[in-house]
PDB file of N, CA and C in Angstrom:
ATOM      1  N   UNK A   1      -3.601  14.376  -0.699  1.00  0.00           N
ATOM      2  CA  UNK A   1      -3.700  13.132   0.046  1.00  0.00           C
ATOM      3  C   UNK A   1      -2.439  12.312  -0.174  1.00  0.00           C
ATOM      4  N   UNK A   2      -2.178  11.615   1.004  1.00  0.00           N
ATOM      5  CA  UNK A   2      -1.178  10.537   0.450  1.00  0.00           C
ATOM      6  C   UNK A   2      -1.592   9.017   0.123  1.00  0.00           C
ATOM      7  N   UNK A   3      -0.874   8.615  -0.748  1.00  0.00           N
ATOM      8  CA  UNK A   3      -1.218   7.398  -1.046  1.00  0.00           C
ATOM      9  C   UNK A   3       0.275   6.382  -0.809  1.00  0.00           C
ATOM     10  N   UNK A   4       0.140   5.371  -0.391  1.00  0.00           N
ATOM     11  CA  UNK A   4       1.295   4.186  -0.565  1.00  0.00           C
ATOM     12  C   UNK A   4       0.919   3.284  -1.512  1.00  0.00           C
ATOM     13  N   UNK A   5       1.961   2.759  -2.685  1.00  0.00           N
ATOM     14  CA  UNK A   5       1.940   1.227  -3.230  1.00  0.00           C
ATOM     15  C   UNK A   5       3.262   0.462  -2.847  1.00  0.00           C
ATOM     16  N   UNK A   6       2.509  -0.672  -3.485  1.00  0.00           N
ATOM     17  CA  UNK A   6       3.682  -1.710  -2.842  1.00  0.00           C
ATOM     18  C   UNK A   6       3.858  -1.885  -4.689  1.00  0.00           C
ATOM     19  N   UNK A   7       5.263  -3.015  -4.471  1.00  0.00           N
ATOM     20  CA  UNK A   7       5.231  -2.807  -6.148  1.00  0.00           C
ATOM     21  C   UNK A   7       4.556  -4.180  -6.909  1.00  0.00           C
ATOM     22  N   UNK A   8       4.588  -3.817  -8.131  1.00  0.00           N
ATOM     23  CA  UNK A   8       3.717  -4.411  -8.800  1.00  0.00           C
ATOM     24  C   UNK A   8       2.070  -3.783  -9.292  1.00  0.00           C
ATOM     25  N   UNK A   9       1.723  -2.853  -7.735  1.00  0.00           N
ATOM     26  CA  UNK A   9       0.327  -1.671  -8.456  1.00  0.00           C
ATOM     27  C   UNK A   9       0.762  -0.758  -9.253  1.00  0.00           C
ATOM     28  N   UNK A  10      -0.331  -0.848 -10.313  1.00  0.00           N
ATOM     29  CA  UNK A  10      -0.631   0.004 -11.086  1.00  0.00           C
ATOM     30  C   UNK A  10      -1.432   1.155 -10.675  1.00  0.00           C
ATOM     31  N   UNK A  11      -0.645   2.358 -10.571  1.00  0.00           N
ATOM     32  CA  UNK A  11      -0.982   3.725  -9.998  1.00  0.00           C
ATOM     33  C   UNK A  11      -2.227   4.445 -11.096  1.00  0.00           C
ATOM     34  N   UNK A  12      -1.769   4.620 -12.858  1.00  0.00           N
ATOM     35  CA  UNK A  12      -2.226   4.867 -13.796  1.00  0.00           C
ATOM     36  C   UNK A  12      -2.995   3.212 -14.558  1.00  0.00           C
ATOM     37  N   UNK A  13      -3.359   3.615 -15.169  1.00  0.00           N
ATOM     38  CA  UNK A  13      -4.028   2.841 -16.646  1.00  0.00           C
ATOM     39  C   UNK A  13      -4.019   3.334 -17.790  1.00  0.00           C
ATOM     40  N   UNK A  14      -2.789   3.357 -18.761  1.00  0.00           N
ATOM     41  CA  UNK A  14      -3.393   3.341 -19.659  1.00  0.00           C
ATOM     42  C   UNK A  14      -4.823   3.491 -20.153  1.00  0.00           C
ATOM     43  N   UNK A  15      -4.976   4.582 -20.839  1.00  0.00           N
ATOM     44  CA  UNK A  15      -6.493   4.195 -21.616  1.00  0.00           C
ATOM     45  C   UNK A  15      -7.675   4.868 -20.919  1.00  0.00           C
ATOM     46  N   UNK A  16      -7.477   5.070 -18.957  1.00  0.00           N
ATOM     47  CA  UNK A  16      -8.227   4.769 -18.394  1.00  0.00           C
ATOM     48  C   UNK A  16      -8.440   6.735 -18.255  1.00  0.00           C
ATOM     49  N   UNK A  17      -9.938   7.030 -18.030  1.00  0.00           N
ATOM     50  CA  UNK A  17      -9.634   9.081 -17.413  1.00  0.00           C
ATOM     51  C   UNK A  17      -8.971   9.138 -16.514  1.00  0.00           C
ATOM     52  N   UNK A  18      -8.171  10.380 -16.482  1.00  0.00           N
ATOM     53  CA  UNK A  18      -7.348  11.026 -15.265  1.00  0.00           C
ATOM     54  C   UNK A  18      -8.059  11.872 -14.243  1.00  0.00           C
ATOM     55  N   UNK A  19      -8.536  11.903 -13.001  1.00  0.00           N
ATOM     56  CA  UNK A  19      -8.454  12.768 -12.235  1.00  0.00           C
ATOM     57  C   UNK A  19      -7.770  13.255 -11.433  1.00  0.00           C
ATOM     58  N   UNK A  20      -6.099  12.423 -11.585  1.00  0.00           N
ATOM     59  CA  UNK A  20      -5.192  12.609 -10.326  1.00  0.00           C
ATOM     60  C   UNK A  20      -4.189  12.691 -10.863  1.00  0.00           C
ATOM     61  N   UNK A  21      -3.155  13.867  -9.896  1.00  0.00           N
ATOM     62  CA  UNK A  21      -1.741  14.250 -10.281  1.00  0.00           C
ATOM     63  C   UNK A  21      -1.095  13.163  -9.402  1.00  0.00           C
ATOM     64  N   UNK A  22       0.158  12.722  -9.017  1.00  0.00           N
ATOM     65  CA  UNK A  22       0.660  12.118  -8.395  1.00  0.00           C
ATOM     66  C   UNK A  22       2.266  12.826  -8.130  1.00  0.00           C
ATOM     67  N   UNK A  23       3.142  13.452  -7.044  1.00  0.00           N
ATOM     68  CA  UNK A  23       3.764  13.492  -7.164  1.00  0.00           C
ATOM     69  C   UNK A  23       4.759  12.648  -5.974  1.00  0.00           C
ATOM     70  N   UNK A  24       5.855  12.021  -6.592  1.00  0.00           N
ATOM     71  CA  UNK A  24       6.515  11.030  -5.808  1.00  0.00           C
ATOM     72  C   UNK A  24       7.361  11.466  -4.761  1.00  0.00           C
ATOM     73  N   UNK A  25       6.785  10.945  -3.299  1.00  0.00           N
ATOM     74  CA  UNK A  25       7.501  11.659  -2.191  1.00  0.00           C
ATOM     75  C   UNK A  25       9.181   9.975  -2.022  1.00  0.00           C
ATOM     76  N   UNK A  26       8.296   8.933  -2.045  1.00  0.00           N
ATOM     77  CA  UNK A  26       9.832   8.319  -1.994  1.00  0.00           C
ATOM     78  C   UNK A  26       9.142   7.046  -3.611  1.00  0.00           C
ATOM     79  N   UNK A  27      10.495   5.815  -3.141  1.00  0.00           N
ATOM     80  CA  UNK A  27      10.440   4.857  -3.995  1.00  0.00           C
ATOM     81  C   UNK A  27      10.425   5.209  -5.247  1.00  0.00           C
ATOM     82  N   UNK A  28      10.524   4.003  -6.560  1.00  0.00           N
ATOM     83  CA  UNK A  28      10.408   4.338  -8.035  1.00  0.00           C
ATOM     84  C   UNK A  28       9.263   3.733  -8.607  1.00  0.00           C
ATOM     85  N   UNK A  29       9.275   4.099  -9.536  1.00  0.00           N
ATOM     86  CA  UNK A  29       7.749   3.814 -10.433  1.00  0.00           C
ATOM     87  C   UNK A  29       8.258   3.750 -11.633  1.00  0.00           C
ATOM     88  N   UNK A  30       7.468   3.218 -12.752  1.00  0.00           N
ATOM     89  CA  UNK A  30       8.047   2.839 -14.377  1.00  0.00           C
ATOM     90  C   UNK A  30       7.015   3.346 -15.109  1.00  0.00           C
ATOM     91  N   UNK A  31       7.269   3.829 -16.176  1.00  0.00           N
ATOM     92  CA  UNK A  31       6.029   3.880 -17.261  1.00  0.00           C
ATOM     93  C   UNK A  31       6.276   2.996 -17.866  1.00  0.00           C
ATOM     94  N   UNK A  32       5.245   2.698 -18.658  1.00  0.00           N
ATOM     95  CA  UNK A  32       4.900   1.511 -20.185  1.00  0.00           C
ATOM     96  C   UNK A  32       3.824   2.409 -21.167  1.00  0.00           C
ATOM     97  N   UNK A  33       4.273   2.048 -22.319  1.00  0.00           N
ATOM     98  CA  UNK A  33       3.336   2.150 -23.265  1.00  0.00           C
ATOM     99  C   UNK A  33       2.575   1.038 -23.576  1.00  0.00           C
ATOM    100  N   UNK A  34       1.169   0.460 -23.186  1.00  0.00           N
ATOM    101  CA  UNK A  34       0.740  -1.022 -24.098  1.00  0.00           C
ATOM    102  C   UNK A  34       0.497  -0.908 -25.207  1.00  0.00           C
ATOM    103  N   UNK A  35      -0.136   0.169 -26.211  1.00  0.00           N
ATOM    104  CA  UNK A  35      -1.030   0.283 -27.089  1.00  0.00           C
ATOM    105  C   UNK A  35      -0.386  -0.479 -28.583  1.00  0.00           C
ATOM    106  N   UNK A  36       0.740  -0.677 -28.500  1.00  0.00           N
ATOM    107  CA  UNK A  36       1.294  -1.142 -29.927  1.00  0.00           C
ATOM    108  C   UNK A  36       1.984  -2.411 -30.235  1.00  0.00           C
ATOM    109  N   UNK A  37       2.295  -3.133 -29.133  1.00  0.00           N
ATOM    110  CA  UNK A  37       2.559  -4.725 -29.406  1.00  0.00           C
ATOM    111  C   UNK A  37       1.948  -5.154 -28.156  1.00  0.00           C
ATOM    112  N   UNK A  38       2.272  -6.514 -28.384  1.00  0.00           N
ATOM    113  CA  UNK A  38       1.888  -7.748 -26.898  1.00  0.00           C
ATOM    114  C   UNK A  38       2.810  -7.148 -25.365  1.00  0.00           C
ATOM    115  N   UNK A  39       4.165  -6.984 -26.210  1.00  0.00           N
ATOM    116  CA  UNK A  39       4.792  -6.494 -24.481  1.00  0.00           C
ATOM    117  C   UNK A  39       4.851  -5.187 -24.624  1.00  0.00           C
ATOM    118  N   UNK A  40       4.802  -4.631 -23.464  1.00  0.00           N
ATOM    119  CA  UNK A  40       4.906  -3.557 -22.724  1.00  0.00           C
ATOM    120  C   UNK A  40       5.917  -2.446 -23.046  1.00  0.00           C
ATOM    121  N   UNK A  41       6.111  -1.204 -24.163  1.00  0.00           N
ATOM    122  CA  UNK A  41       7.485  -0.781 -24.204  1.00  0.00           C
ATOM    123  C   UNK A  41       7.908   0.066 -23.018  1.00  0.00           C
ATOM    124  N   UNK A  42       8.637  -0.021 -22.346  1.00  0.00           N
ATOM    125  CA  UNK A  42       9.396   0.844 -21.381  1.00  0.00           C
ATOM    126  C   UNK A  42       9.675   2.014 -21.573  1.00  0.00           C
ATOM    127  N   UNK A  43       8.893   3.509 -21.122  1.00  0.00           N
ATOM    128  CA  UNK A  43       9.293   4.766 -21.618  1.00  0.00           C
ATOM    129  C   UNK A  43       9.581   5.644 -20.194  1.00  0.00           C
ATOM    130  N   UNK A  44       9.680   5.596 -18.935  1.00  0.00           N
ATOM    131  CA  UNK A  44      10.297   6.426 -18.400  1.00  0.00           C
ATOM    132  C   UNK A  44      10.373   5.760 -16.632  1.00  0.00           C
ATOM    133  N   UNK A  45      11.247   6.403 -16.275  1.00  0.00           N
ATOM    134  CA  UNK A  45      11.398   5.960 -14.731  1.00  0.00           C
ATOM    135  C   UNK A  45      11.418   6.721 -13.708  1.00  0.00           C
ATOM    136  N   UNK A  46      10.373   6.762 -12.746  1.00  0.00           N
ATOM    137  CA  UNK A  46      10.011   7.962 -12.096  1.00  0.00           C
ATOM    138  C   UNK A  46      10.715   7.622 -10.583  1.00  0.00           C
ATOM    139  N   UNK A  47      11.212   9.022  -9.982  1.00  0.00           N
ATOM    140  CA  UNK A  47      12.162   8.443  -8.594  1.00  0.00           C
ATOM    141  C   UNK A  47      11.098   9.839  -8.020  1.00  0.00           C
ATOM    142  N   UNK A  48      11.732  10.079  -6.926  1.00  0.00           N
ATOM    143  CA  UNK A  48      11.525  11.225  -5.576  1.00  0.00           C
ATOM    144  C   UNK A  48      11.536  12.275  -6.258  1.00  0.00           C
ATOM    145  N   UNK A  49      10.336  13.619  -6.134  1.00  0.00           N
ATOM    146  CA  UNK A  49      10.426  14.760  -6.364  1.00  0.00           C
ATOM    147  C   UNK A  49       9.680  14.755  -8.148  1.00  0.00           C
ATOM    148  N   UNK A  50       9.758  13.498  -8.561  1.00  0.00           N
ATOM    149  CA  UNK A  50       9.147  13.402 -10.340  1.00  0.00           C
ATOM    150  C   UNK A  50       7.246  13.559  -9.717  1.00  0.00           C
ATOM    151  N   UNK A  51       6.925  13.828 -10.930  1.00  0.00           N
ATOM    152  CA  UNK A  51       5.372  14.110 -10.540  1.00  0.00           C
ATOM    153  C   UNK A  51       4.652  13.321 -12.339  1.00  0.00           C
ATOM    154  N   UNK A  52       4.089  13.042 -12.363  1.00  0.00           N
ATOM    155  CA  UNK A  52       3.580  12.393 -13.522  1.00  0.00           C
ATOM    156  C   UNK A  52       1.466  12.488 -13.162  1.00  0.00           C
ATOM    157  N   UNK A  53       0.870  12.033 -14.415  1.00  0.00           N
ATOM    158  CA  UNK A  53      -0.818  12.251 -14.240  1.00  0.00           C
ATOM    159  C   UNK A  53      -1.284  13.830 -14.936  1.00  0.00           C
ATOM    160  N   UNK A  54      -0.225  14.355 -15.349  1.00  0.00           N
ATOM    161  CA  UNK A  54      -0.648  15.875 -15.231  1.00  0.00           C
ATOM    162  C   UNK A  54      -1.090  16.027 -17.059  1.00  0.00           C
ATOM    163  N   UNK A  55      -0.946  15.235 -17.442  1.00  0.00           N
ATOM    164  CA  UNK A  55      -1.436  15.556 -19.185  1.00  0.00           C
ATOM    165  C   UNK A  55      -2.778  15.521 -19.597  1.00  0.00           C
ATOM    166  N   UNK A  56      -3.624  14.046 -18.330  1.00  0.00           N
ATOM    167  CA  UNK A  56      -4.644  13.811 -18.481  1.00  0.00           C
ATOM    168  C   UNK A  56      -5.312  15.229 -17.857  1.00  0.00           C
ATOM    169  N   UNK A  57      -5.275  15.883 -16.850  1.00  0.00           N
ATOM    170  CA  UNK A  57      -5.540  16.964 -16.273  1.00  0.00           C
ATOM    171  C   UNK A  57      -5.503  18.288 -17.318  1.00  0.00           C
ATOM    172  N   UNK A  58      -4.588  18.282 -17.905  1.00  0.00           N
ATOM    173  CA  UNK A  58      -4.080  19.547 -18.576  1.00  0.00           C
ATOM    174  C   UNK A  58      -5.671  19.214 -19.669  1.00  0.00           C
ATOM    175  N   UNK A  59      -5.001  18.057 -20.423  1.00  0.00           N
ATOM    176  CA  UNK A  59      -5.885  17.975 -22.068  1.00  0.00           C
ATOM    177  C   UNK A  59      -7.393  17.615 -21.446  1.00  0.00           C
ATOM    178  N   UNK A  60      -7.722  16.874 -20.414  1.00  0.00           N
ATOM    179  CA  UNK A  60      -8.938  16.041 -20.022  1.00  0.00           C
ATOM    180  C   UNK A  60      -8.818  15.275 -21.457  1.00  0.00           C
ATOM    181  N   UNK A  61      -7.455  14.358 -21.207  1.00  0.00           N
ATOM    182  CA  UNK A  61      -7.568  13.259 -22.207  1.00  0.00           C
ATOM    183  C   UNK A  61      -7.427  12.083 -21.446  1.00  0.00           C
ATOM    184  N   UNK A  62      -7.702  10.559 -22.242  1.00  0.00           N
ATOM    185  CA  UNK A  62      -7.207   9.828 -21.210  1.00  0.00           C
ATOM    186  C   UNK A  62      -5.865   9.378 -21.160  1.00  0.00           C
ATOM    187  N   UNK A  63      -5.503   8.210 -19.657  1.00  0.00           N
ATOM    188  CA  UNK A  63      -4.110   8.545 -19.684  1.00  0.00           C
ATOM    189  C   UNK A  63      -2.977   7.580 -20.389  1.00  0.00           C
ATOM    190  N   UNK A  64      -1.480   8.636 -20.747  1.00  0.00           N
ATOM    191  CA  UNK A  64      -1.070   7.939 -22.250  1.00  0.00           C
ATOM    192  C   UNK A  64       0.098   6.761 -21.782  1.00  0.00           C
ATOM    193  N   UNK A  65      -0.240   6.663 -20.690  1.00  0.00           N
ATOM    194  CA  UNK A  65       0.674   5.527 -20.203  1.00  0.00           C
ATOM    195  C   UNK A  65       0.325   4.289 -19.261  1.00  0.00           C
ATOM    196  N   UNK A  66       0.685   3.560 -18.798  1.00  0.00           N
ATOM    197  CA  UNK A  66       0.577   3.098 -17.362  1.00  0.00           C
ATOM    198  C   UNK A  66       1.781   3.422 -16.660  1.00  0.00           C
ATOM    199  N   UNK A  67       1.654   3.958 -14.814  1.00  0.00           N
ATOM    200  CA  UNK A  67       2.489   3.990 -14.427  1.00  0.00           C
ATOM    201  C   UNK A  67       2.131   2.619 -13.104  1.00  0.00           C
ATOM    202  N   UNK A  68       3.789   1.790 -13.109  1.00  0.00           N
ATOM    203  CA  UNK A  68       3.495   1.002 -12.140  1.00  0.00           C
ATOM    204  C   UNK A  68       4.838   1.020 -10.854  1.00  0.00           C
ATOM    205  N   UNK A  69       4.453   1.061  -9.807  1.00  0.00           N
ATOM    206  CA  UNK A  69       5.561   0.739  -8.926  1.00  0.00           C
ATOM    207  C   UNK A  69       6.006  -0.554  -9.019  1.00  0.00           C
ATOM    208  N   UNK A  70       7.224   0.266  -8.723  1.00  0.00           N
ATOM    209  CA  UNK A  70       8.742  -0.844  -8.938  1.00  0.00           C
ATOM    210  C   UNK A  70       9.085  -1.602  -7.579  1.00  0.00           C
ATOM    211  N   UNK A  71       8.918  -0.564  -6.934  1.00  0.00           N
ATOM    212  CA  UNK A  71       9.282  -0.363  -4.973  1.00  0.00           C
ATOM    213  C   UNK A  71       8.229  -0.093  -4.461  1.00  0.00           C
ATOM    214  N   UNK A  72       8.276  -0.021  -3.061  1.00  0.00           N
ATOM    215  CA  UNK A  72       7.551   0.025  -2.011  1.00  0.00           C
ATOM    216  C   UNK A  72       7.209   2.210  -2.295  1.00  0.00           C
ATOM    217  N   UNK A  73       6.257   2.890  -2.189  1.00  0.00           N
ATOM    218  CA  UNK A  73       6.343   4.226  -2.878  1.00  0.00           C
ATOM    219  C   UNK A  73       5.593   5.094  -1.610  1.00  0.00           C
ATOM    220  N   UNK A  74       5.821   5.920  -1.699  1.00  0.00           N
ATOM    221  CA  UNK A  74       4.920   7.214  -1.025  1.00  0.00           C
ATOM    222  C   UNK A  74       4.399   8.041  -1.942  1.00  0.00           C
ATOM    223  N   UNK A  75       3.102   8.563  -2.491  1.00  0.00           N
ATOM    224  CA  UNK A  75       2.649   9.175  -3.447  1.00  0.00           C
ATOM    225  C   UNK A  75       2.012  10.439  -2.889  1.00  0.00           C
ATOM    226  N   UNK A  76       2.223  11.381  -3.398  1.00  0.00           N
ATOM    227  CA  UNK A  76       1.312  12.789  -2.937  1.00  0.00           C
ATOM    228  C   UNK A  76       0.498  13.081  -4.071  1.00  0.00           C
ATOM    229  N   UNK A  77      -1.556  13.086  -3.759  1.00  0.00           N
ATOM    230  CA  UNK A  77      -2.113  13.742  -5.112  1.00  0.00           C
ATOM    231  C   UNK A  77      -3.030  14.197  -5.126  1.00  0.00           C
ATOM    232  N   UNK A  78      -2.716  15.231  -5.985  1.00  0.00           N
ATOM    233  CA  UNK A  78      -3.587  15.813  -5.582  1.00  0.00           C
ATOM    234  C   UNK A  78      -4.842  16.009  -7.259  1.00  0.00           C
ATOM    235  N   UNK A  79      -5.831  16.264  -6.678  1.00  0.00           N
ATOM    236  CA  UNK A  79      -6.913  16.019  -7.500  1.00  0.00           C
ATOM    237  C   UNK A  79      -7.407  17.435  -8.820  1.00  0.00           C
ATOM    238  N   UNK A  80      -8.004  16.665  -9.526  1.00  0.00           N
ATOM    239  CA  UNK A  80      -8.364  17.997 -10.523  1.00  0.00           C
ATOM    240  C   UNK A  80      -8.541  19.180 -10.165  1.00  0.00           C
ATOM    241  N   UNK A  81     -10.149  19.252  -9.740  1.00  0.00           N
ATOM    242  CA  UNK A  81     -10.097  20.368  -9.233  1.00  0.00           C
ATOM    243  C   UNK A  81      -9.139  21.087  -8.212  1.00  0.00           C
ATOM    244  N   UNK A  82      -8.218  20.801  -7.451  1.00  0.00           N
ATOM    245  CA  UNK A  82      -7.167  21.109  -6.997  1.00  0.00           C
ATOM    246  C   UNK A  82      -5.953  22.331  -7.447  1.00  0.00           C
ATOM    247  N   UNK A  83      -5.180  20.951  -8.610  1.00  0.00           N
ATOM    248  CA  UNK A  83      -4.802  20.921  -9.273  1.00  0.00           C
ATOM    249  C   UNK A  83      -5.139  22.314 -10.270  1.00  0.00           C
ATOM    250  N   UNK A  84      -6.352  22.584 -11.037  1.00  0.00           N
ATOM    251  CA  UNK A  84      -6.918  23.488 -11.461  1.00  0.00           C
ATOM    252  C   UNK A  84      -6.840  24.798 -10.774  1.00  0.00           C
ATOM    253  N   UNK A  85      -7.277  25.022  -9.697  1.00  0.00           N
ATOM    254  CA  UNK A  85      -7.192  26.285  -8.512  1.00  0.00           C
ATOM    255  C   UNK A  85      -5.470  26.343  -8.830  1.00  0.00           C
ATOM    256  N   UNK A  86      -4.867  25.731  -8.211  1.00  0.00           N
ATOM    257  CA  UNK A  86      -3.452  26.476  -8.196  1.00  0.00           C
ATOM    258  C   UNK A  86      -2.230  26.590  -9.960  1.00  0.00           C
ATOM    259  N   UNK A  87      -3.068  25.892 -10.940  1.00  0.00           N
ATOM    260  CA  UNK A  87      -2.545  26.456 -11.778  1.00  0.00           C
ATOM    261  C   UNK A  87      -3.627  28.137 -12.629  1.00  0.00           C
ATOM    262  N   UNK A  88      -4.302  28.070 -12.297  1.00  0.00           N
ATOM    263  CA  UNK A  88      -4.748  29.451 -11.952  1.00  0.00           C
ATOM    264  C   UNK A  88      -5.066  30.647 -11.646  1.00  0.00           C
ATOM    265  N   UNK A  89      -4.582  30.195  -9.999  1.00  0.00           N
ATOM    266  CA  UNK A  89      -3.791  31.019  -8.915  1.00  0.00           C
ATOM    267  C   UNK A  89      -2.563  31.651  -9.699  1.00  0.00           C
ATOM    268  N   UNK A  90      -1.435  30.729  -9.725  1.00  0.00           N
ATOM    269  CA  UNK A  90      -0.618  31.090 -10.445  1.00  0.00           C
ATOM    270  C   UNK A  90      -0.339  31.535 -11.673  1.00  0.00           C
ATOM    271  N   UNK A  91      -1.288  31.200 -12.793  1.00  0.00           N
ATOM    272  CA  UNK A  91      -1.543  32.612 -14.007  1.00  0.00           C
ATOM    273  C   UNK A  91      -1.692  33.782 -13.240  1.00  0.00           C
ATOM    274  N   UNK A  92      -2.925  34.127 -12.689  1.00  0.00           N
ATOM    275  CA  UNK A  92      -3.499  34.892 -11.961  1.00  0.00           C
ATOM    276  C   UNK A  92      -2.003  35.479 -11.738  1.00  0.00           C
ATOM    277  N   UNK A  93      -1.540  35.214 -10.637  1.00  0.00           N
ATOM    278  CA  UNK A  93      -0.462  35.581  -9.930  1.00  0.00           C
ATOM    279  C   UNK A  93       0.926  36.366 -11.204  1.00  0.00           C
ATOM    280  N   UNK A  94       0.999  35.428 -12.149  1.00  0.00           N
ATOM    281  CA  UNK A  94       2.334  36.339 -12.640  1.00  0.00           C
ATOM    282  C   UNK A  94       2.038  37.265 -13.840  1.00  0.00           C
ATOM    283  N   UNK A  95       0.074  37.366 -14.383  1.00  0.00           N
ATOM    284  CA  UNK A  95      -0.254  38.469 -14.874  1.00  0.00           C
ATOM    285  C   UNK A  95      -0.253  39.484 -14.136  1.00  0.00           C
ATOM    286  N   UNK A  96      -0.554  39.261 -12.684  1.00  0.00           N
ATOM    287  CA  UNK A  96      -0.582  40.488 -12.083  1.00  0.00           C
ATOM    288  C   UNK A  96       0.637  40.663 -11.825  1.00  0.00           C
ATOM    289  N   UNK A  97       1.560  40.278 -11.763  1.00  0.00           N
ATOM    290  CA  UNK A  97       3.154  40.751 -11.420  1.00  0.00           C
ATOM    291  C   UNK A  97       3.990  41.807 -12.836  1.00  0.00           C
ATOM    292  N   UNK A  98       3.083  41.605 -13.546  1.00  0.00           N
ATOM    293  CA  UNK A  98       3.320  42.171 -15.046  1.00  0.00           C
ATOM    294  C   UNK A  98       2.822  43.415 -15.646  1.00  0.00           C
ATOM    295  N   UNK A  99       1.690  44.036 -14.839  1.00  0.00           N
ATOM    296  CA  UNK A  99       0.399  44.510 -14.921  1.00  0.00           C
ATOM    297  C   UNK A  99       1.155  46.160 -14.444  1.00  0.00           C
TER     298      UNK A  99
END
């Protein structure tokens, strides 16, 4: 699915479960860490072609950042179960290329 933010939304939550990958078709996005002082530490900056959401998916932990748009964004995401099928597929796929 696609999604648009304008900036200032918060795409992720911190803290909050993951069911969604996100990968960035335009605009930028920021991570933050909240969990350890009052402000916000700044840990990464996501542009076109970056994909972020995928840890909560991997571990089914919750998620270890907030990500927020900076800019106006185009988002592509796709969902767990999704997500799941094609990393799968693709085990699948390069055991049998091995086999």
């Amino acid at each position: 699915d696609e999604r648009r933010a304008a900036p200032g939304d918060n795409i992720i939550t911190q803290g909050e479960d993951g069911y969604e990958l996100f990968v960035v078709e335009s605009g930028t996005l920021y991570a933050t860490d909240n969990s350890k002082s009052i402000q916000a530490t700044f840990l990464k900056k996501y542009e076109a072609g970056d994909a972020f959401g995928e840890l909560a998916l991997l571990y089914n932990a919750p998620r270890a950042a907030t990500i927020t748009a900076d800019t106006e964004c185009v988002l592509w995401v796709l969902d767990r179960e999704t997500f799941n099928h094609i990393v799968k597929d693709a085990s699948r796929n390069r055991r049998e290329k091995y086999e």
